[in-house]
Protein backbone atom coordinates (compact mmCIF):
# COMPACT_ATOMS: atom_id res chain seq x y z
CA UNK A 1 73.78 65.96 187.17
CA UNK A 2 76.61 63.07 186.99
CA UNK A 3 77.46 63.60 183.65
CA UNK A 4 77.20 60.45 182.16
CA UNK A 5 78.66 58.00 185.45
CA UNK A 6 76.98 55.68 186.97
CA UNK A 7 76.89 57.38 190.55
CA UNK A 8 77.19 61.51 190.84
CA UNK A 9 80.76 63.06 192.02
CA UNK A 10 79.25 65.33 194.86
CA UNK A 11 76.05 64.31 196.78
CA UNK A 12 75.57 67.55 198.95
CA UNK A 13 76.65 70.84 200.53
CA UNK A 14 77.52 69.26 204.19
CA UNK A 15 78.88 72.30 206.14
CA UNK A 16 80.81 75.81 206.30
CA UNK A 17 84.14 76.59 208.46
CA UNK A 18 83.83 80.84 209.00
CA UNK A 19 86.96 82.93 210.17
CA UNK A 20 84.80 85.59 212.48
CA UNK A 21 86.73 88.26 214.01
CA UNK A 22 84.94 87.56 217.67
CA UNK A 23 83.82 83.93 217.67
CA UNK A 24 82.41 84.18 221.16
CA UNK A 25 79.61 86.73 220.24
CA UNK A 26 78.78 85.39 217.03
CA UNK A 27 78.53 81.94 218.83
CA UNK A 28 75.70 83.72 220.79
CA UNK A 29 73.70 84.97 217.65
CA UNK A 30 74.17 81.64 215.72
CA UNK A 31 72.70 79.37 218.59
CA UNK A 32 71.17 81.63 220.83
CA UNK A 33 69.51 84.01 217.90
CA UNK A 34 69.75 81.99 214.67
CA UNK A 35 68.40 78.93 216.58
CA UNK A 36 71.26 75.91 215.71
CA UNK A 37 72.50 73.54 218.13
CA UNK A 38 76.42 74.43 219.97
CA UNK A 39 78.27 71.16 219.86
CA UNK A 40 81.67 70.99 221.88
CA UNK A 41 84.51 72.99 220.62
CA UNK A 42 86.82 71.16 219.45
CA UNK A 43 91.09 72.05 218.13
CA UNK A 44 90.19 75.67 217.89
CA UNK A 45 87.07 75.58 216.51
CA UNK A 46 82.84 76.68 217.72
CA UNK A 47 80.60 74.12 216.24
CA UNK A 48 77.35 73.82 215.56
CA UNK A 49 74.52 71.43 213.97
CA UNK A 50 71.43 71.89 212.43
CA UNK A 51 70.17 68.25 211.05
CA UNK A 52 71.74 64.41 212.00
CA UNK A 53 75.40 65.75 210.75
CA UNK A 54 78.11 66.33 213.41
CA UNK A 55 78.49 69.95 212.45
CA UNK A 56 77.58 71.86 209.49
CA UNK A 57 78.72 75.72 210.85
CA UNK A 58 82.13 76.04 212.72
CA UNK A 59 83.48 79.55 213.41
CA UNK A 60 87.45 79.93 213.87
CA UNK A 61 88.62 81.36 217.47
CA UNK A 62 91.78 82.38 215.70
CA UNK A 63 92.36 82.25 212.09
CA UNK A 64 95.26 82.62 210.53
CA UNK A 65 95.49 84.97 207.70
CA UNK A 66 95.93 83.18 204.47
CA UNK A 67 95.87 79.68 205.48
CA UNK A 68 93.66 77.28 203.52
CA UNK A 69 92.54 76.09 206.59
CA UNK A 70 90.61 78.89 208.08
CA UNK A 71 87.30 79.44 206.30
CA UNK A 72 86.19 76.89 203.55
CA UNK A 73 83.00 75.33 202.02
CA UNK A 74 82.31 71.77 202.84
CA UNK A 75 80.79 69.25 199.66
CA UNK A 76 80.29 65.87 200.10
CA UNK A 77 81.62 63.26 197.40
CA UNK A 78 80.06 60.40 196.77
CA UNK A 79 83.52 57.93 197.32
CA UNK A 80 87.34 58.19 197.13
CA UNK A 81 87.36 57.50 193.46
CA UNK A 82 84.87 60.11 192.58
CA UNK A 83 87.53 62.48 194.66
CA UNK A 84 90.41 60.67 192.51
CA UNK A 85 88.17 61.97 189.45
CA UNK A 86 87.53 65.42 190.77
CA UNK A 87 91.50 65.91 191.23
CA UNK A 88 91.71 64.75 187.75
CA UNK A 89 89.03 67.29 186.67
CA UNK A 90 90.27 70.28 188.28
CA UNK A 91 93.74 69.66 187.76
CA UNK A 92 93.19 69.59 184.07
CA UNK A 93 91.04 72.84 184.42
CA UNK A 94 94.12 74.07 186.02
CA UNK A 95 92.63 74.68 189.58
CA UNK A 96 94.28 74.91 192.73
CA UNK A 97 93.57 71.51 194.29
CA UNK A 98 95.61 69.53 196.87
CA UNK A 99 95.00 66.36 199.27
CA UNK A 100 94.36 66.83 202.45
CA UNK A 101 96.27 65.75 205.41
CA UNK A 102 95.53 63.34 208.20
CA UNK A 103 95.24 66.78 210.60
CA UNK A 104 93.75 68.45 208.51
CA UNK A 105 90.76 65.82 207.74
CA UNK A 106 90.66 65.61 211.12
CA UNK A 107 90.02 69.38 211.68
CA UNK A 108 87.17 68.48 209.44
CA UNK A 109 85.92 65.20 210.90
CA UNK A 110 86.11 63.51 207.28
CA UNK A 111 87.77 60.15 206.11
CA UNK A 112 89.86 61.57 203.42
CA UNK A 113 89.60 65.32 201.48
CA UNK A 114 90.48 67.57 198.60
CA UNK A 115 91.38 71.16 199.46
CA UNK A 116 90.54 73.03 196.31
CA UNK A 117 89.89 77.02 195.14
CA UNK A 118 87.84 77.83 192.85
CA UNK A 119 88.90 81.33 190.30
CA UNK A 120 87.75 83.79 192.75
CA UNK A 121 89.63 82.04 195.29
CA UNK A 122 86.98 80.63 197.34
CA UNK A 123 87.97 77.91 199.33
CA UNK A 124 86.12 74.59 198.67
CA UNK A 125 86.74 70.88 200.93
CA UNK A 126 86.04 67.93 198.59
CA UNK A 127 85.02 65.56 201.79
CA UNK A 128 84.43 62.04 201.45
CA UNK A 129 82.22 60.39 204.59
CA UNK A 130 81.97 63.06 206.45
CA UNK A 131 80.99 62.45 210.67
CA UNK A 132 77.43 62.14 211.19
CA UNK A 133 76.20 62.53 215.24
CA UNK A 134 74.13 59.85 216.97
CA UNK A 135 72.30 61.80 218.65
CA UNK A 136 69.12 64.07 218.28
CA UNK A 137 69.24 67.64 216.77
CA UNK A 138 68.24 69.52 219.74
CA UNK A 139 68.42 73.46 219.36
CA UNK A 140 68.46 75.77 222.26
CA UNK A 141 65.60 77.60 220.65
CA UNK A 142 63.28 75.88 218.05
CA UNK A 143 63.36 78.43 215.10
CA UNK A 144 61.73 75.24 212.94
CA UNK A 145 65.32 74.36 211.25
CA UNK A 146 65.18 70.69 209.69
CA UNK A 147 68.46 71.08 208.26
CA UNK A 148 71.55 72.57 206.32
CA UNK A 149 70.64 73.72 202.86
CA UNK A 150 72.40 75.83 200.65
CA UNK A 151 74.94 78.17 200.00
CA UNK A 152 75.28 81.20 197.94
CA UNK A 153 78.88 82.34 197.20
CA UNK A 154 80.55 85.74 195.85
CA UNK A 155 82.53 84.94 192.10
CA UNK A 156 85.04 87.64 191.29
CA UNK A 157 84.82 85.26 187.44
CA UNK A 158 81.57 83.57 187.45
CA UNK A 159 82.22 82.27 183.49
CA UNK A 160 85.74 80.16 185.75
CA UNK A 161 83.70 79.57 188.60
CA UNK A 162 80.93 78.17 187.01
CA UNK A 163 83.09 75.72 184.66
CA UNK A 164 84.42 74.75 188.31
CA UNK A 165 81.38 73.42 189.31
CA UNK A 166 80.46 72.01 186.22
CA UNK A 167 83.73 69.86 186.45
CA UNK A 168 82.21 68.68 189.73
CA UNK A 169 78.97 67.56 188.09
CA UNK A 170 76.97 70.33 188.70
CA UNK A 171 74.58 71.74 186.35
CA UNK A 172 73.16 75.15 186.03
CA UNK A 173 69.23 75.17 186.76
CA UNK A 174 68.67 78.97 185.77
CA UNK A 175 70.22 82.39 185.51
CA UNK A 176 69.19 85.63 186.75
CA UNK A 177 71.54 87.78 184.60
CA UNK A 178 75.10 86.14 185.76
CA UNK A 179 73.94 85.02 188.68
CA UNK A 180 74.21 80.79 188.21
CA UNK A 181 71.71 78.43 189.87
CA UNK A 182 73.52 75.14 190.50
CA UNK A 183 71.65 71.71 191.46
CA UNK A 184 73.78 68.61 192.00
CA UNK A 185 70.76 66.78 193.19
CA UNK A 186 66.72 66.57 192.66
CA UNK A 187 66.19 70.24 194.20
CA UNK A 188 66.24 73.34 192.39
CA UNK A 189 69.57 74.52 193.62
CA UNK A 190 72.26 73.93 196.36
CA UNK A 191 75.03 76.33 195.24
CA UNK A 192 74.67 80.25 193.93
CA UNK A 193 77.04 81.86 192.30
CA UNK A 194 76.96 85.32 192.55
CA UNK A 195 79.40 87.89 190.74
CA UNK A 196 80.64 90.20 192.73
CA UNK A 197 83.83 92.63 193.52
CA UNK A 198 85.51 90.13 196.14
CA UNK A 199 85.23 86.49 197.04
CA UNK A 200 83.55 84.68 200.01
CA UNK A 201 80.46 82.93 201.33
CA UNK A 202 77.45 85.04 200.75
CA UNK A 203 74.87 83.16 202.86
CA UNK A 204 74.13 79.92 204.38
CA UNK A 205 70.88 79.16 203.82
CA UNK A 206 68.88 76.59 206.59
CA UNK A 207 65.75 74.69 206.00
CA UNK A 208 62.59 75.31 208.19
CA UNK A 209 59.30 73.21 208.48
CA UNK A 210 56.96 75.66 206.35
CA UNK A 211 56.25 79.24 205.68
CA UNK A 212 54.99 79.52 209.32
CA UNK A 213 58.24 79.50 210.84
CA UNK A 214 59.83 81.85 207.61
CA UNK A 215 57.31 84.50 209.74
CA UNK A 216 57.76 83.45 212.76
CA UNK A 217 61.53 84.04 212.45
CA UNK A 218 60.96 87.26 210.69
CA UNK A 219 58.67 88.38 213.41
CA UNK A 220 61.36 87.25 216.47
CA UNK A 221 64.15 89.23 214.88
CA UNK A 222 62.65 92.61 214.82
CA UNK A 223 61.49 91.76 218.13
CA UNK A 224 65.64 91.20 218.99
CA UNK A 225 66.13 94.18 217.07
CA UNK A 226 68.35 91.95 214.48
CA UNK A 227 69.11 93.24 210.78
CA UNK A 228 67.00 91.68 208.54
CA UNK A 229 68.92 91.71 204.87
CA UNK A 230 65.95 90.52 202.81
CA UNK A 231 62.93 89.29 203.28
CA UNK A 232 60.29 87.53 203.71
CA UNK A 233 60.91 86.98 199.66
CA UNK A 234 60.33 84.14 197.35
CA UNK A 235 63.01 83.39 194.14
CA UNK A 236 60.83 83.91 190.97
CA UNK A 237 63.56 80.55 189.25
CA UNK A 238 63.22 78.18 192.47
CA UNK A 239 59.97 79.36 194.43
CA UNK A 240 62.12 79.40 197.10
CA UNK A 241 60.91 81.52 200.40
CA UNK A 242 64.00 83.28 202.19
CA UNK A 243 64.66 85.56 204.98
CA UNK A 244 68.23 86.75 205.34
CA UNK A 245 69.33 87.52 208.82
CA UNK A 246 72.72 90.03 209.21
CA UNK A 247 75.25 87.43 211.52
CA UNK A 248 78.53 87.85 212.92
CA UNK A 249 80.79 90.26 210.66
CA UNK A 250 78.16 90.57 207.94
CA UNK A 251 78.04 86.99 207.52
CA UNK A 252 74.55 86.34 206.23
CA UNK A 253 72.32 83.11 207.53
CA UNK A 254 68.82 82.30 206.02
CA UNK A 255 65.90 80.42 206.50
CA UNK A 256 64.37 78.86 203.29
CA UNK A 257 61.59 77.41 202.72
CA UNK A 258 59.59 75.35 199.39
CA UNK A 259 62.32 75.34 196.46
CA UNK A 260 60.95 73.60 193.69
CA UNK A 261 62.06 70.30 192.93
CA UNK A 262 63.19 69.41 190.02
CA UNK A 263 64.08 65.50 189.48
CA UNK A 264 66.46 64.22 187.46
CA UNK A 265 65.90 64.65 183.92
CA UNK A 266 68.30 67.40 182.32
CA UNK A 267 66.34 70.45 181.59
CA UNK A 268 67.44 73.58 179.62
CA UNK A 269 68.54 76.58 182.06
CA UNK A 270 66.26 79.56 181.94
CA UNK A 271 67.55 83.15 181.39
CA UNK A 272 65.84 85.72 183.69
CA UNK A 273 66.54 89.20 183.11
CA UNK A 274 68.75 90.94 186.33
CA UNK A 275 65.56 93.07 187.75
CA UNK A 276 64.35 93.38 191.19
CA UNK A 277 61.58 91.47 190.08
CA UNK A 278 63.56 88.06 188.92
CA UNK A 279 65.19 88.00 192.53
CA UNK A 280 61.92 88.56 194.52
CA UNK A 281 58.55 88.15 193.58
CA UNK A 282 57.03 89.51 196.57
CA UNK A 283 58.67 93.14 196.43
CA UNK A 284 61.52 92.79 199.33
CA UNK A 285 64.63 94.51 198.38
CA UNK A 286 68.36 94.22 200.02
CA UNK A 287 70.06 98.02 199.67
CA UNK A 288 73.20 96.97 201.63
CA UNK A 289 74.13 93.71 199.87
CA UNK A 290 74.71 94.19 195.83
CA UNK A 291 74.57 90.85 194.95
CA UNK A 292 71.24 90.32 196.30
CA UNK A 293 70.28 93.75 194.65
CA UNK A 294 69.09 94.67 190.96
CA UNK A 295 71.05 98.00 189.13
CA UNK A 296 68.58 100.45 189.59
């Protein structure tokens, strides 16, 4: 996954900054519902945590329309002269990439930053040492969450989006038709790419203790009469189990559970077929959300 240094470029998917369009009620879902831990707000912002990390979901009160600085995807880089390299990288991809500024790393709680876009215009923080809290993750209701995951993220030009990544280090663990698997580290996957007809965070996965609490969640939100997307399901590539809750303006948030490790040696990327059967081996289906769906 470092492509050839001696340390990797990115180290981890460290957080997500969401425009909602009413931050107060989704606030409610995420900690109340969903089960993370409300942190003070803070310049504008609803934060919450999940593991030992400051914040790792942060919902906008107002965003501003356009602005790079409303909704982004936060990835940890190993140092500033892995971030010096990235810029190189991208730039010579011909990327949209530009440093951040002292406000604007402070929005973030990070030492130093790289605002980028990827070719569907996602919006992705390069963040070197971001804040981590020093004190005890401590939910207001225990839905088994050890910590922030994954993401999976809607490409509008996956065959762009994916070279993206790559230039970050990334390498692609399998496919399911289009859809990329992308490790940076020992586990199956962090990132998903998943084409689709517009741009944007798909989910944000969280990790729970063990398939008890993948069922215990399920179980709790048809009790709260919550919209389950998918699930309980397991990924036929990672052995992953998932359940995908609906959030705040469609905004999906998952529990996961058991993805397959996969060290570091370089293995080949597998080619799964894009059937119902290659995104869930247990039968669940998601009608409402194409990406997550099979033609047919």
């Amino acid at each position: 996954m470092n492509n050839g240094t001696a340390t990797p470029l990115i180290t981890s998917v460290c957080y997500v900054r969401l425009a909602v369009s009413e931050p107060t009620a989704g606030a409610r879902f995420v900690s109340d519902i969903f089960g993370l831990q409300r942190v003070a707000d803070d310049d504008g912002e609803i934060a919450f945590r999940s593991d030992d990390r400051f914040r790792t979901v942060s919902f906008a009160k107002n965003p501003a329309k356009d602005s790079m600085d409303d909704a982004s995807i936060g990835i940890e880089v190993w140092d500033d002269k892995a971030l010096a390299e990235i810029a190189t990288r991208l730039r010579d991809l011909h990327f949209t990439v530009a440093e951040a500024t002292p406000a604007e790393c402070r929005r973030r709680h990070v030492q130093s930053a790289l605002l980028a876009q990827d070719a569907s215009g996602n919006r992705i923080d390069l963040v070197v040492r971001p804040r981590r809290s020093g004190r005890r993750y401590f939910p207001a209701r225990d839905a088994g969450i050890v910590q922030f995951h994954s993401v999976g993220l809607r490409t509008t030009d996956h065959v762009r989006d994916t070279a993206f990544w790559k230039a970050l280090g990334a390498d692609v663990s399998d496919w399911v038709g289009d859809i990329a698997y992308l490790r940076i580290d020992a586990m199956h996957h962090r990132i998903a790419l998943y084409p689709s007809k517009r741009n944007g965070l798909l989910y944000a996965a969280f990790e729970v203790e063990a398939l008890d609490q993948i069922m215990q969640n399920s179980h709790f939100m048809q009790e709260s009469q919550i919209k389950i997307v998918q699930g309980p399901g397991r990924e036929p590539a990672s052995r992953q189990i998932f359940l995908h809750v609906e959030g705040p303006d469609g905004l999906i948030f998952s529990y996961v559970n058991g993805m397959a490790e996969l060290g570091d040696k370089p293995r080949l990327a597998r080619q799964f077929p894009l059937l119902a059967t290659s995104l869930c081996d247990w039968g669940s289906a998601s009608n409402d959300v194409p990406e997550l769906d099979a033609p047919g």
